[in-house]
Protein backbone atom coordinates (compact mmCIF):
# COMPACT_ATOMS: atom_id res chain seq x y z
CA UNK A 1 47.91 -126.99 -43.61
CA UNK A 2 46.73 -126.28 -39.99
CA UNK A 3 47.63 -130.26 -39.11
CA UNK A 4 51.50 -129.26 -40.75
CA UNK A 5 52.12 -126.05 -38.31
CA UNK A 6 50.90 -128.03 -35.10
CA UNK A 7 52.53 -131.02 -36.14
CA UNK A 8 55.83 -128.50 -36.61
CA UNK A 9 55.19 -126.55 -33.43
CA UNK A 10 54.60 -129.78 -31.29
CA UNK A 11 58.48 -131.41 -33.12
CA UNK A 12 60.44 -128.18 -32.42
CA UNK A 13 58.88 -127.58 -28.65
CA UNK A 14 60.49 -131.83 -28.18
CA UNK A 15 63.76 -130.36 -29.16
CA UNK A 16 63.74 -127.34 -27.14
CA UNK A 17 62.95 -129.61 -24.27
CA UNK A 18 65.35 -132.07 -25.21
CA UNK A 19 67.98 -129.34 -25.43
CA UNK A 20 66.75 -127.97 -21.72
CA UNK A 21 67.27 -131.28 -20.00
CA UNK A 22 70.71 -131.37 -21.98
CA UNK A 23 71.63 -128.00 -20.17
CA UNK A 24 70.58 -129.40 -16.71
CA UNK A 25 72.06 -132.61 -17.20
CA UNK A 26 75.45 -130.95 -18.40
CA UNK A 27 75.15 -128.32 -15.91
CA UNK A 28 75.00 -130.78 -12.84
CA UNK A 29 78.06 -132.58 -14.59
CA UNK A 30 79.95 -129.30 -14.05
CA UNK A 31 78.23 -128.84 -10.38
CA UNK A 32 80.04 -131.70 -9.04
CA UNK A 33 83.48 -133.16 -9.31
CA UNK A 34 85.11 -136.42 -7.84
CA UNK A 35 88.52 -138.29 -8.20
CA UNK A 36 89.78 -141.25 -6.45
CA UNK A 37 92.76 -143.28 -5.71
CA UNK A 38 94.85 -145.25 -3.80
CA UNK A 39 98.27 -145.41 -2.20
CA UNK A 40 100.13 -147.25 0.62
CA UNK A 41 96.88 -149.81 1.33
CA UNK A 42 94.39 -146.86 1.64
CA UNK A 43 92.15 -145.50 -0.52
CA UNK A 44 91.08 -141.87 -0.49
CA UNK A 45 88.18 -140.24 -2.59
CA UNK A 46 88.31 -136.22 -2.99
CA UNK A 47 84.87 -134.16 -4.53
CA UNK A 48 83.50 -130.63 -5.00
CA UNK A 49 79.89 -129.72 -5.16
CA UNK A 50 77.94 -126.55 -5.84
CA UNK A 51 76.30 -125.56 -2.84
CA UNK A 52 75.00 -122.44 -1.06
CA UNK A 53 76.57 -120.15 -3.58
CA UNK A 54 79.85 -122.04 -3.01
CA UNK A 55 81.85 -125.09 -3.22
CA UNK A 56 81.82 -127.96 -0.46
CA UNK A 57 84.68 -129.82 -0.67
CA UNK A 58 84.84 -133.39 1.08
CA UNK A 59 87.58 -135.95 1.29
CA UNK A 60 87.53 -139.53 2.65
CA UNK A 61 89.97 -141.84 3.55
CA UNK A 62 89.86 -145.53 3.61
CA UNK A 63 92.58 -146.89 6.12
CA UNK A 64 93.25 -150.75 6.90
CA UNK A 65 91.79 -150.25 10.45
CA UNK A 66 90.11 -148.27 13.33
CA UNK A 67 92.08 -145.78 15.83
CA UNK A 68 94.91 -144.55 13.26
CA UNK A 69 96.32 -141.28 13.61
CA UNK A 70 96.76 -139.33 10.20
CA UNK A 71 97.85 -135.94 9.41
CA UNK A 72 95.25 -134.10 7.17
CA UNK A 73 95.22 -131.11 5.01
CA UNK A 74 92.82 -129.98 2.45
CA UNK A 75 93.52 -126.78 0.54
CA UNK A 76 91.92 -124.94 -2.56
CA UNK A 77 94.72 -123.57 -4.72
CA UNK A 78 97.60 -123.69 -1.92
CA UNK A 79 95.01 -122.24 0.63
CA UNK A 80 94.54 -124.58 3.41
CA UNK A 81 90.79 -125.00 4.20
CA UNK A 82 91.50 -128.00 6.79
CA UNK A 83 94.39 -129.01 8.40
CA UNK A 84 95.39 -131.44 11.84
CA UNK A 85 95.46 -134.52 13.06
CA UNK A 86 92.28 -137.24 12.59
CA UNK A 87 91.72 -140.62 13.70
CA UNK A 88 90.30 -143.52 11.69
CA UNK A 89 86.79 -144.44 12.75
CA UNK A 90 85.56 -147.80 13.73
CA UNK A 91 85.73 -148.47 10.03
CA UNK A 92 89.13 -147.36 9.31
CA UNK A 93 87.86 -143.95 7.55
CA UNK A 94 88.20 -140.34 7.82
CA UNK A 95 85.61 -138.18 6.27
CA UNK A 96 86.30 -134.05 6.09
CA UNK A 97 84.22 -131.52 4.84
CA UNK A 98 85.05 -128.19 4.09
CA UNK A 99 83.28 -124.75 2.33
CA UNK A 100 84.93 -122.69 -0.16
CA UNK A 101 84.27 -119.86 -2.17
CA UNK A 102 83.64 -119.96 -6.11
CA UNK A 103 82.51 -122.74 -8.15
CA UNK A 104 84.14 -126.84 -8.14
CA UNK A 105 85.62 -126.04 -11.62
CA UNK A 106 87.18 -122.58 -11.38
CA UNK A 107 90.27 -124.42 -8.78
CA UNK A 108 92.29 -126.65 -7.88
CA UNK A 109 91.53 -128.64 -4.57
CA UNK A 110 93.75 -131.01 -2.83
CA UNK A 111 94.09 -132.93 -0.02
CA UNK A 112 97.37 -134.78 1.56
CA UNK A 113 96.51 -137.87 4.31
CA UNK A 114 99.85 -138.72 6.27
CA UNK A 115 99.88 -141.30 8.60
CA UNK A 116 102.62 -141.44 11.12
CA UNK A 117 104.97 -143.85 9.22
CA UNK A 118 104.85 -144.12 5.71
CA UNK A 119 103.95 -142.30 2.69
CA UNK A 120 101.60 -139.14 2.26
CA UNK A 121 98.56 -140.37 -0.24
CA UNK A 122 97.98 -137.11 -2.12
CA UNK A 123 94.86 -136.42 -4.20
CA UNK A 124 94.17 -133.40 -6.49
CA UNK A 125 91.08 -132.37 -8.25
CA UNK A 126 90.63 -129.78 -11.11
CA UNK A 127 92.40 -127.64 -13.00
């Protein structure tokens, strides 16, 4: 009978574990948030990550070549977090980073890359 309990004890201690690394796994999902796209030969990438009690918020552009000019703004629900003018690096990108208040999934983030002819590529993420 003894063999029975431990036997029981050891089966539902796996599933509370298994649950537990559920949680974190699920929890992390929620912790960090990307989308990508493209538009006009460029490619741009826009995330939010947990961090420090708020959200860091990076976007990246992928241009066709070094020493572009683009406009950039990044905003978090309509509030601008980043805005001005960058230029392309060596490899055609722009990286930005930003910090923000609240968590990645409680707004909506977006950024806006203009170059100086052409087409704004626009990228939103969340809700």
């Amino acid at each position: 009978m003894q063999k029975k309990a431990v036997i029981g004890a050891g089966a539902a201690a796996a599933v509370l574990v298994g649950l537990g690394g559920w949680w974190a796994v699920d929890a992390a999902v929620e912790d960090q948030t990307t989308e990508r796209g493209t538009c006009g030969g460029a490619t741009w990438e826009l995330s939010a990550e947990a961090e420090d009690g708020g959200t860091e918020v990076g976007a990246e552009l992928q241009s066709s070549g070094p020493g572009e000019e683009w406009q950039v703004e990044l905003t978090r629900d309509g509030s601008v977090l980043l805005d001005g003018t960058r230029t392309t690096d060596e490899d055609g990108e722009i990286d930005l980073d930003a910090f923000s208040s609240g968590n990645p999934g409680d707004a909506t983030y977006a950024v806006t890359f203009t170059p100086p002819e052409g087409e704004p590529c626009t990228g939103t993420l969340g809700s």
